[in-house]
C-alpha atoms as a PDB file:
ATOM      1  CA  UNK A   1       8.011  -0.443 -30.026  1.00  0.00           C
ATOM      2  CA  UNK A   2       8.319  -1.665 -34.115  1.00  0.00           C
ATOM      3  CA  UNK A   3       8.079   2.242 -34.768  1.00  0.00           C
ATOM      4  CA  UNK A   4      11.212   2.708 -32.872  1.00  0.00           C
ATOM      5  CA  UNK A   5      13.362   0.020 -34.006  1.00  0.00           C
ATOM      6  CA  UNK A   6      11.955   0.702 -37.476  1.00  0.00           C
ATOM      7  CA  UNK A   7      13.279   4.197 -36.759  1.00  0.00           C
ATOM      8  CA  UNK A   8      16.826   3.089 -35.541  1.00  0.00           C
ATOM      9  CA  UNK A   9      17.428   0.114 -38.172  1.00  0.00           C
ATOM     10  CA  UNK A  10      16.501   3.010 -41.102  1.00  0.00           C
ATOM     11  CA  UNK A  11      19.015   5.612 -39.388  1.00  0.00           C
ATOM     12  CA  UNK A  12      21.521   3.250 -39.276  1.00  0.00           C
ATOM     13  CA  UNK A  13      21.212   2.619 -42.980  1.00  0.00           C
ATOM     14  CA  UNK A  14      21.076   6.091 -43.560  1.00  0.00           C
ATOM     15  CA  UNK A  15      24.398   6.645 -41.913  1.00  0.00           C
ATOM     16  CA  UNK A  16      25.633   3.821 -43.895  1.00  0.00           C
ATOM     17  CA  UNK A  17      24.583   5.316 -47.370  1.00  0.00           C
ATOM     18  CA  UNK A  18      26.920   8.485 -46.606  1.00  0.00           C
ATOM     19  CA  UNK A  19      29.460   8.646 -49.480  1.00  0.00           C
ATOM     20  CA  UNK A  20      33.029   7.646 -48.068  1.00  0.00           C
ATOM     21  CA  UNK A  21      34.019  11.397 -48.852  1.00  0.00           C
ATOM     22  CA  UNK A  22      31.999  12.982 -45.942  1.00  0.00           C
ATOM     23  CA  UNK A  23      34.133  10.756 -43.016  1.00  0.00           C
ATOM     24  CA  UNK A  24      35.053  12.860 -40.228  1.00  0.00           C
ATOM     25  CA  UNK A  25      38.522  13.316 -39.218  1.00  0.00           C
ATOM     26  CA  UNK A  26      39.866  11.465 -42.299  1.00  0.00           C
ATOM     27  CA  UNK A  27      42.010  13.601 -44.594  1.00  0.00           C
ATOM     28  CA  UNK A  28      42.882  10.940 -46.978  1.00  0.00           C
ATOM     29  CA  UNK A  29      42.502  11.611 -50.631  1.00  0.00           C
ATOM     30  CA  UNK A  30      41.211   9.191 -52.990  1.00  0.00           C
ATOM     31  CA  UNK A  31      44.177   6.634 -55.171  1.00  0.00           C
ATOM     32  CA  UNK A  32      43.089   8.681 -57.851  1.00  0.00           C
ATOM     33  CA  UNK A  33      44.558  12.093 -57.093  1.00  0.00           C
ATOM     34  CA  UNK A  34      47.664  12.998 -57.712  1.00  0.00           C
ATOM     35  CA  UNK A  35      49.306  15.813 -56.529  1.00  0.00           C
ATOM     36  CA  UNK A  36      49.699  19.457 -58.960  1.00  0.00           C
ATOM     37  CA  UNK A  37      51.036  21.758 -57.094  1.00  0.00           C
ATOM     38  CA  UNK A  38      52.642  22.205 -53.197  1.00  0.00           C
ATOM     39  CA  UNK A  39      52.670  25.991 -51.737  1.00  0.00           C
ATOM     40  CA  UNK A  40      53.239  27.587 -48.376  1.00  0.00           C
ATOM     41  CA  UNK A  41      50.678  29.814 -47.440  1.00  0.00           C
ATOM     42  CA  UNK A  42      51.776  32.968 -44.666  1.00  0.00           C
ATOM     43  CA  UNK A  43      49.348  35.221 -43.461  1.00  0.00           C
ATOM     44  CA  UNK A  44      46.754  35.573 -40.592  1.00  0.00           C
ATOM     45  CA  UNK A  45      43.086  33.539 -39.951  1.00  0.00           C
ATOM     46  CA  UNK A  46      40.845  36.501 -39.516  1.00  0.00           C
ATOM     47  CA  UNK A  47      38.440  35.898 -36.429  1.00  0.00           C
ATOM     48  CA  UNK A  48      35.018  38.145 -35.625  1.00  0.00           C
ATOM     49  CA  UNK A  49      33.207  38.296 -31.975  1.00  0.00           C
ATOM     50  CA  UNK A  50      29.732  37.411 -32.005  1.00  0.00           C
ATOM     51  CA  UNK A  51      27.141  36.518 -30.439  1.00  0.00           C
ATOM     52  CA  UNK A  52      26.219  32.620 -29.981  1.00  0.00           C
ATOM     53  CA  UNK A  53      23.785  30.775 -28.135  1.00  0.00           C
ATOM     54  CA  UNK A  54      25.156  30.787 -25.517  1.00  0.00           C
ATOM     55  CA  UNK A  55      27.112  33.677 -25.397  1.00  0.00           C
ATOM     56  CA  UNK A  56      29.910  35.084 -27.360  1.00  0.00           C
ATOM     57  CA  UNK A  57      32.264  33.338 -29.554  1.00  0.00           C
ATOM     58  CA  UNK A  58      35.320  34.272 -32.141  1.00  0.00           C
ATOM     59  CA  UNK A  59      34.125  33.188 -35.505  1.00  0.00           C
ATOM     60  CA  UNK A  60      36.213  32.520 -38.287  1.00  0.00           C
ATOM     61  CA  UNK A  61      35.706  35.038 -40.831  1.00  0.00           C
ATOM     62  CA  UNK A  62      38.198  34.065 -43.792  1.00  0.00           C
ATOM     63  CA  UNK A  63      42.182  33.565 -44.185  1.00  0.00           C
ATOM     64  CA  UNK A  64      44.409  36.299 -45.778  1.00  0.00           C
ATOM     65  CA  UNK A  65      47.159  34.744 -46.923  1.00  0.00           C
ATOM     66  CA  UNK A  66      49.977  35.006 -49.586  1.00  0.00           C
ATOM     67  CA  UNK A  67      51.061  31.766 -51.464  1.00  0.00           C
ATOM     68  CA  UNK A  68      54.233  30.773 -51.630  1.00  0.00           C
ATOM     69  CA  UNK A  69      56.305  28.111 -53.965  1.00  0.00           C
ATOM     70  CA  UNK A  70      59.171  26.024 -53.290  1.00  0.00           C
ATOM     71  CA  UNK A  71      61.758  28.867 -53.972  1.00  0.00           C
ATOM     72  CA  UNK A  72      59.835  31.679 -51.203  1.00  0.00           C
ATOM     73  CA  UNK A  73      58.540  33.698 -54.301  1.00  0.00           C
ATOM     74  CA  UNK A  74      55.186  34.987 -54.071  1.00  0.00           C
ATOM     75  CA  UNK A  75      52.627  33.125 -56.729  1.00  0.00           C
ATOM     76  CA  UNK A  76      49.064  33.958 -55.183  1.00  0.00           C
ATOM     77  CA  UNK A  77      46.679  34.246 -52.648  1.00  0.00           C
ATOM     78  CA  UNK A  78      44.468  32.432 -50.310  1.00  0.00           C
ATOM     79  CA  UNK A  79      41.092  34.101 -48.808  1.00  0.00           C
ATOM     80  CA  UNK A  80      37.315  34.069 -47.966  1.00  0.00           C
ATOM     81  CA  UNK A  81      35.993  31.599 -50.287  1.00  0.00           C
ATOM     82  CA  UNK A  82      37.829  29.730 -49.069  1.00  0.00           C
ATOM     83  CA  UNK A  83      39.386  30.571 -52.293  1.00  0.00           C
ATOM     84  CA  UNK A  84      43.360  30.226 -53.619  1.00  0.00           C
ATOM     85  CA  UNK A  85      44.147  32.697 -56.520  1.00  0.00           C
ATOM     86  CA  UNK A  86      47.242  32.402 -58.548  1.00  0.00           C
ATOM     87  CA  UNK A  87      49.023  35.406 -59.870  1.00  0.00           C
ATOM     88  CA  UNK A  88      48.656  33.719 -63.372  1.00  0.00           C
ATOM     89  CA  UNK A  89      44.810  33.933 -63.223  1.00  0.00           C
ATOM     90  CA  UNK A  90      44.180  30.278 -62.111  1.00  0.00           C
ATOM     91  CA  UNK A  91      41.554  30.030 -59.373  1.00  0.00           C
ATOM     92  CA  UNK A  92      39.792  27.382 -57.182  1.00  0.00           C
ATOM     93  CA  UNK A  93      37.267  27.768 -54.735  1.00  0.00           C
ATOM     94  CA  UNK A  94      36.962  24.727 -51.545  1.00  0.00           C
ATOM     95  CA  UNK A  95      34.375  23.001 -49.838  1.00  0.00           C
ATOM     96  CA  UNK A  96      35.346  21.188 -46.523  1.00  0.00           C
ATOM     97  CA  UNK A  97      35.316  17.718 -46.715  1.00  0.00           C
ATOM     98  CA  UNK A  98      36.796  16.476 -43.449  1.00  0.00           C
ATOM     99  CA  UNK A  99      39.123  17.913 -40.881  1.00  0.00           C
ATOM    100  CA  UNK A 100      41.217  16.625 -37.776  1.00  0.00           C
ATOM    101  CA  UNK A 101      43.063  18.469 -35.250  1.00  0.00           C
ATOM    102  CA  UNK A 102      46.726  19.833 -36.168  1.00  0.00           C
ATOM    103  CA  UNK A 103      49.549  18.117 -33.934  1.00  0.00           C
ATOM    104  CA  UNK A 104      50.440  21.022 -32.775  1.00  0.00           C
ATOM    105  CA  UNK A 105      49.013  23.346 -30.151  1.00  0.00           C
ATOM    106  CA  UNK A 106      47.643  26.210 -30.586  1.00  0.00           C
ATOM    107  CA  UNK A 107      47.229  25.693 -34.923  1.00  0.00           C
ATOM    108  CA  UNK A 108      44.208  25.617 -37.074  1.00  0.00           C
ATOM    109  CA  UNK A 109      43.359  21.946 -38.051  1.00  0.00           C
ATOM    110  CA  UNK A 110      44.437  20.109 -40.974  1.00  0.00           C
ATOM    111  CA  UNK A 111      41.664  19.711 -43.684  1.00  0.00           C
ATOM    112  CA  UNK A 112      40.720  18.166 -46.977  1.00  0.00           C
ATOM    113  CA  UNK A 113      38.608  20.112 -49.312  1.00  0.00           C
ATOM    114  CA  UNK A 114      36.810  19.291 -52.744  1.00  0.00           C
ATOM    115  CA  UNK A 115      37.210  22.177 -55.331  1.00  0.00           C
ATOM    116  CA  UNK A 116      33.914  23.581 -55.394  1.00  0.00           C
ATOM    117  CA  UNK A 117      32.072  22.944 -58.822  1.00  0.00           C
ATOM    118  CA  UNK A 118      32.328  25.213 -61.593  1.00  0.00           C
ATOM    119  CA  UNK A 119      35.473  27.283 -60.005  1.00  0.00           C
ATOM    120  CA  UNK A 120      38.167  25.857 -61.085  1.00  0.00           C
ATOM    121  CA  UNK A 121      39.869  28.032 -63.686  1.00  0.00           C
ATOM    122  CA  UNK A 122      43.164  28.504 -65.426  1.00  0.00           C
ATOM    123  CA  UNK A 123      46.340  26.793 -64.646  1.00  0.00           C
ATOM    124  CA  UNK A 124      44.159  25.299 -61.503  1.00  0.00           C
ATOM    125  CA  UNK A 125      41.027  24.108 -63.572  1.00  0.00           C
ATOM    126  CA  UNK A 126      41.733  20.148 -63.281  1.00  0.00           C
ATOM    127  CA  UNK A 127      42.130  20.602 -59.185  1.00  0.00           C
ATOM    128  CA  UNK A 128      39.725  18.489 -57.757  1.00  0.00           C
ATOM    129  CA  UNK A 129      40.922  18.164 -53.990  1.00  0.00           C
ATOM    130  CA  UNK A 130      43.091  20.645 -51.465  1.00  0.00           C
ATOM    131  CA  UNK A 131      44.656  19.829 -48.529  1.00  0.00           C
ATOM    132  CA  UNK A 132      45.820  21.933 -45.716  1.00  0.00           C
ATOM    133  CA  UNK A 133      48.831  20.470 -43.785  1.00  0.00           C
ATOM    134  CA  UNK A 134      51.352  21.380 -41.490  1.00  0.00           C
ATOM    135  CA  UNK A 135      49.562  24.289 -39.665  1.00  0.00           C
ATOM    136  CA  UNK A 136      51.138  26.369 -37.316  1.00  0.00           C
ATOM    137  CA  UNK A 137      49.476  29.041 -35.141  1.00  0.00           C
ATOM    138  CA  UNK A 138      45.947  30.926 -36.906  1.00  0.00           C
ATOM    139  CA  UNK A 139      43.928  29.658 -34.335  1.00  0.00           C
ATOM    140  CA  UNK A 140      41.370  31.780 -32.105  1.00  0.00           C
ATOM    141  CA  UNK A 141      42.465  33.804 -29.342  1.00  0.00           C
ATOM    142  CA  UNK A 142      40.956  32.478 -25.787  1.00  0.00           C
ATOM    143  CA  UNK A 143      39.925  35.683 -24.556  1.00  0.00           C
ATOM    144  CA  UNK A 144      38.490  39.051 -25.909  1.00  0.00           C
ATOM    145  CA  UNK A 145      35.243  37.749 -26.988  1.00  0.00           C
ATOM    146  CA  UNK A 146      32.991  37.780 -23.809  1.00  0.00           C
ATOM    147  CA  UNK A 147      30.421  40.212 -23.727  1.00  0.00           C
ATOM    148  CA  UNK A 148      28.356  42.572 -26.135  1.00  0.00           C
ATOM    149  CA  UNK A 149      30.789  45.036 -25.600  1.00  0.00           C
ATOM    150  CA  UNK A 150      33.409  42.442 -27.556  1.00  0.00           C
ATOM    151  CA  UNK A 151      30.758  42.475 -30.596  1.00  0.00           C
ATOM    152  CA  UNK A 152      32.242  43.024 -33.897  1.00  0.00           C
ATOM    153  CA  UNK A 153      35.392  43.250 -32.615  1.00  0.00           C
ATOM    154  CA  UNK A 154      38.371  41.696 -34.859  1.00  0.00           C
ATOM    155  CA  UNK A 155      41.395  39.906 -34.447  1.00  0.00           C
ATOM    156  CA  UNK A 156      44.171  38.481 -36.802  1.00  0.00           C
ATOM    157  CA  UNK A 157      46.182  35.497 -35.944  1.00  0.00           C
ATOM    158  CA  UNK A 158      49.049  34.422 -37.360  1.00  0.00           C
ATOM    159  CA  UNK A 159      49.424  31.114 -39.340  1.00  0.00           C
ATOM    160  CA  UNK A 160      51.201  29.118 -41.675  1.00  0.00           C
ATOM    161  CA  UNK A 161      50.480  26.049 -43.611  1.00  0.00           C
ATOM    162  CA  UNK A 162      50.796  23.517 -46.729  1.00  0.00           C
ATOM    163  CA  UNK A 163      48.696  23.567 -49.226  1.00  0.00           C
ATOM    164  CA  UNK A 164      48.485  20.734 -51.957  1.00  0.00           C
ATOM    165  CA  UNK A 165      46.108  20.780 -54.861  1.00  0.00           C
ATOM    166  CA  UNK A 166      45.381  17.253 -56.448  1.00  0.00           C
ATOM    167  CA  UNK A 167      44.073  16.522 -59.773  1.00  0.00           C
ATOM    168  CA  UNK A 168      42.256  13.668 -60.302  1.00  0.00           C
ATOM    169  CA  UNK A 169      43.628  10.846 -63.036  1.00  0.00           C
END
């Protein structure tokens, strides 16, 4: 009986000693970013079928994406990675930090990333958070994925969304 409450008082600490960052459903940034640059991103959320434990799924298999700035012009790209490259060279690669659902139906969630160490390069090289915001569509379709005939199969799905980059102060 000590073993076990031992057990639950130490993985109730543990929980506790999680940095603030890794809170799920939160997609707050830290006071200290401030926000670099604001860009529409246009393109499709790539999804494979395959096999799961209990069955088969669609599995996201990277964005494809163009960038877009304030004016509609064309100033990069967003894919696997996930990754955002800028026609002027600069580059940053993500790592999900927390997510929550999008308000709207049928869209891909909202999410905070950290730019992934040692990736962040040219005119993007002092990003140190992204955030994807007001998502519409991109998310999986509901059927074509049931069966080992399905397997490898593709589909591309439509999406839009905001993406800020923050620097840190």
């Amino acid at each position: 009986m000590r073993f076990l409450a031992a057990s639950l008082i130490a993985g109730a600490l543990s929980v506790l000693a999680l940095p603030a960052q890794q809170i799920q459903g939160s997609i707050e940034l830290p006071a200290s970013a401030r926000p670099a640059l604001q860009v529409t991103g246009d393109g499709v959320q790539i999804y494979v079928c395959s096999s799961a434990t209990n069955g088969f799924k669609w599995t996201l298999k990277a964005p494809d994406a163009k960038l877009f700035d304030a004016s509609g012009k064309i100033i990069g790209r967003h894919f696997a990675g996930p990754t955002w490259k800028l026609l002027d060279g600069g580059q940053v690669q993500g790592e999900l930090i927390a997510s929550k659902p999008a308000p709207e139906a049928n869209s891909v969630a909202w999410l905070l990333l950290r730019a992934k160490a040692g990736t962040a390069t040219g005119s993007l090289a002092n990003i140190a958070f992204i955030r994807r915001t007001e998502t519409h569509g991109g998310v999986a379709p509901e059927l074509g994925c049931q069966n080992s005939n399905d397997a490898s199969k593709t589909a591309q799905i439509p999406y839009t969304a905001t993406y800020t980059f923050y620097a840190a102060k």
